[in-house]
N, C-alpha and C. Protein backbone atom coordinates (compact mmCIF):
# COMPACT_ATOMS: atom_id res chain seq x y z
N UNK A 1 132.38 176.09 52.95
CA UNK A 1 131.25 176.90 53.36
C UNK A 1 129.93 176.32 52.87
N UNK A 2 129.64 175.18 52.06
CA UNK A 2 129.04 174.73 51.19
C UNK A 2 127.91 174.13 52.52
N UNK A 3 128.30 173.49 53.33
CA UNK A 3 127.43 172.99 54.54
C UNK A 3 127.06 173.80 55.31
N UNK A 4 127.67 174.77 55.50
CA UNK A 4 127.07 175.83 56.23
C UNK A 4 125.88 176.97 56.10
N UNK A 5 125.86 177.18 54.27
CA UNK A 5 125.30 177.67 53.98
C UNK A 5 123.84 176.49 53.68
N UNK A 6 123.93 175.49 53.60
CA UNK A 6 123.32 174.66 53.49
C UNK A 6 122.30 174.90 54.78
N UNK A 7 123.05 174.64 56.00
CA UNK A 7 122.61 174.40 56.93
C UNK A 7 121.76 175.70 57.50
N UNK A 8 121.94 176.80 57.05
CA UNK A 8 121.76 177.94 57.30
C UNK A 8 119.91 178.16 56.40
N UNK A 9 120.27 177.52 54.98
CA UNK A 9 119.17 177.70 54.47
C UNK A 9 117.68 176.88 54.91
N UNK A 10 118.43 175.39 55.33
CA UNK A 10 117.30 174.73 56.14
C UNK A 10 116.88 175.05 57.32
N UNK A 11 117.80 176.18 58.08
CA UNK A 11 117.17 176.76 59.91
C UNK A 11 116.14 177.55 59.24
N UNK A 12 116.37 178.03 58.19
CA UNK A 12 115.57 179.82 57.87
C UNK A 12 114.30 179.06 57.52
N UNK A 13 114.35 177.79 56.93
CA UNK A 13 113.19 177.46 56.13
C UNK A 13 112.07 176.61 57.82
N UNK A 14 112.66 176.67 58.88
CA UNK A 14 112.19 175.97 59.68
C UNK A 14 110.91 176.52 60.57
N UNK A 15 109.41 175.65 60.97
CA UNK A 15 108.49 175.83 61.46
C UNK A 15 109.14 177.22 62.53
N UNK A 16 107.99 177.78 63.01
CA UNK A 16 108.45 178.17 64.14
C UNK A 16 108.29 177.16 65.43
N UNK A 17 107.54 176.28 65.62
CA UNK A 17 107.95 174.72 66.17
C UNK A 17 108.85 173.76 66.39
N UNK A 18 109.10 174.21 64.79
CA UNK A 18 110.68 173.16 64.40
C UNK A 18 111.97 174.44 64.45
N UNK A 19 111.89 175.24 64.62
CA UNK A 19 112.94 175.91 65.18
C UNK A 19 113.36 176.57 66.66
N UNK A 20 111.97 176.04 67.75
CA UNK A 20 111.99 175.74 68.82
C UNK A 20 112.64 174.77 69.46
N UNK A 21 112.18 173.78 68.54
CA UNK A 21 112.56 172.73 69.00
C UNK A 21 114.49 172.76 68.64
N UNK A 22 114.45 172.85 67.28
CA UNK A 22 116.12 172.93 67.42
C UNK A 22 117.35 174.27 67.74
N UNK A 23 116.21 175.20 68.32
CA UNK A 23 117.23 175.84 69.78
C UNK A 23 117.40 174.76 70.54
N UNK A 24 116.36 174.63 71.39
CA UNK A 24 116.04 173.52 72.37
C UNK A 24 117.41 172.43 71.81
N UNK A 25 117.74 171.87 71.16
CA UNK A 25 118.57 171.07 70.92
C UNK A 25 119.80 171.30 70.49
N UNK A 26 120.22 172.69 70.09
CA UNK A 26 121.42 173.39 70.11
C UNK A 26 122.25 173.67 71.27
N UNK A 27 121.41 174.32 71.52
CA UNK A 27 121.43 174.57 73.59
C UNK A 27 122.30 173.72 74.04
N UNK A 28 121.15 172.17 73.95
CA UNK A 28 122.11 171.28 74.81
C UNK A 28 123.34 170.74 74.39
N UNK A 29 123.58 170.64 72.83
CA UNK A 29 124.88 170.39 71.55
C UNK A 29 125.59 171.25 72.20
N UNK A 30 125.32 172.48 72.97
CA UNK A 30 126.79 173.44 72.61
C UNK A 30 127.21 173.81 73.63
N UNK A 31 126.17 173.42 74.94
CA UNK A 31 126.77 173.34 76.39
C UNK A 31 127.73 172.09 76.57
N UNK A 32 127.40 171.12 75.92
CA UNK A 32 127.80 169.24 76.07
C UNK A 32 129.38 169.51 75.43
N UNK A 33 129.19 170.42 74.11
CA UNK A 33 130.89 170.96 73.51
C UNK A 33 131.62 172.10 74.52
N UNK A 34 130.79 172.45 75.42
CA UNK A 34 131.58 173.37 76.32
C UNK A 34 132.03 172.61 77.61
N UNK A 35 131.27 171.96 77.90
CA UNK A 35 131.84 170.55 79.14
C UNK A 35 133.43 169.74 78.67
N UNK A 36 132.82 169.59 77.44
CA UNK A 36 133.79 168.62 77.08
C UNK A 36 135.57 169.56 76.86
N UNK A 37 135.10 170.60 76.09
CA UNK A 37 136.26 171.74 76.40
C UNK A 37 136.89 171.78 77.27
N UNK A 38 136.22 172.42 78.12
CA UNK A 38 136.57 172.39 79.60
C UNK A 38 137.20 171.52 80.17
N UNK A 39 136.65 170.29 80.17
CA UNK A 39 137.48 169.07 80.87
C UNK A 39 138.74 168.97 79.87
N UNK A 40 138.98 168.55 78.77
CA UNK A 40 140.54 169.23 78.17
C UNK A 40 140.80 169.70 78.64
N UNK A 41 141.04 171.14 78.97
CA UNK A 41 141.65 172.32 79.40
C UNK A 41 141.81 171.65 80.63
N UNK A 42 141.18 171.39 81.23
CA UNK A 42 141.79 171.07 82.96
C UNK A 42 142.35 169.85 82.90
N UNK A 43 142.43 168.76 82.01
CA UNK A 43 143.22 167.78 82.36
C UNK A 43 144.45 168.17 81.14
N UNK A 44 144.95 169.01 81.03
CA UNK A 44 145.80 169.54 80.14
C UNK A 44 146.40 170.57 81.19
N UNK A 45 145.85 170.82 82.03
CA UNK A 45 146.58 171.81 83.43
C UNK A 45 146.64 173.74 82.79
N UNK A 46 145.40 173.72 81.43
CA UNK A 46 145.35 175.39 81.12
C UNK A 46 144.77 176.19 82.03
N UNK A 47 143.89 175.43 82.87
CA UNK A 47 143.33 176.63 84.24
C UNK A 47 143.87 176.57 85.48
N UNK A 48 145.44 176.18 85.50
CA UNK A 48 145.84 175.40 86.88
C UNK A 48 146.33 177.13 87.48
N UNK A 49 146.48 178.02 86.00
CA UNK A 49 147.31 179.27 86.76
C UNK A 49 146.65 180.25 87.61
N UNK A 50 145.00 179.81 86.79
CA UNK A 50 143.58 180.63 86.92
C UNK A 50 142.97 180.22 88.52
N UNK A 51 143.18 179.18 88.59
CA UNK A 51 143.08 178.12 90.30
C UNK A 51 143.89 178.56 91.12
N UNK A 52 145.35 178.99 90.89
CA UNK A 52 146.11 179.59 91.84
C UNK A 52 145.98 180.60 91.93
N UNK A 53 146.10 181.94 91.09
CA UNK A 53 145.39 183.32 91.62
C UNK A 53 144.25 183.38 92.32
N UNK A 54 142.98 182.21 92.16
CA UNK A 54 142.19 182.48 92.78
C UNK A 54 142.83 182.19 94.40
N UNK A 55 142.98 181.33 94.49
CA UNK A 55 143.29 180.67 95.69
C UNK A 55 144.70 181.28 97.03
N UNK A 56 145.07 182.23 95.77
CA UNK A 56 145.60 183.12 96.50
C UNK A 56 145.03 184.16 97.22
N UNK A 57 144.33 184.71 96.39
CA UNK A 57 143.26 186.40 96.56
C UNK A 57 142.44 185.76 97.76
N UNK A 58 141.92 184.58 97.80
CA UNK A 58 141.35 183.67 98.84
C UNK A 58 142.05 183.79 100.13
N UNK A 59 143.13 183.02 99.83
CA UNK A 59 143.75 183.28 101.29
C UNK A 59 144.03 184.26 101.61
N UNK A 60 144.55 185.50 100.68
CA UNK A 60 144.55 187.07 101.13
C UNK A 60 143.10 187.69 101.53
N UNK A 61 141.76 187.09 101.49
CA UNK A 61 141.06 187.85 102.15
C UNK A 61 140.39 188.69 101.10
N UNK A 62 140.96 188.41 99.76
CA UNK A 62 139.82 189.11 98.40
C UNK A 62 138.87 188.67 97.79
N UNK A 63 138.18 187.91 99.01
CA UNK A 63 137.18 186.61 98.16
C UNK A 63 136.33 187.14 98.81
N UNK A 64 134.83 186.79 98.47
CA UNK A 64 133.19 187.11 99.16
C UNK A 64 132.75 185.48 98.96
């Protein structure tokens, strides 16, 4: 917990500039770790079951 709290004490201590800026750069850190997730999961076949229900309800006519 030692880095965390670390890390926690240097956001609090940050400009309101410099903590613009590192939303602004979190943002893109934690969408880039959600891409990368994602692509795991699908080349690992965890949303293949989530693709076929859809694609069913689809061809049944439960789609907009």
């Amino acid at each position: 917990m030692r880095k965390l709290e670390a890390i926690e004490k240097k956001v609090s201590s940050l400009s309101a500039e410099e903590l613009a800026k590192f939303r602004r750069w979190f943002a893109e850190f934690d969408a880039a770790a959600w891409d990368r997730q994602i692509e795991l999961d699908v080349k690992a076949g965890k949303l293949d079951a989530l693709a076929d229900e859809a694609l069913r309800e689809h061809a049944a006519g439960k789609s907009r």
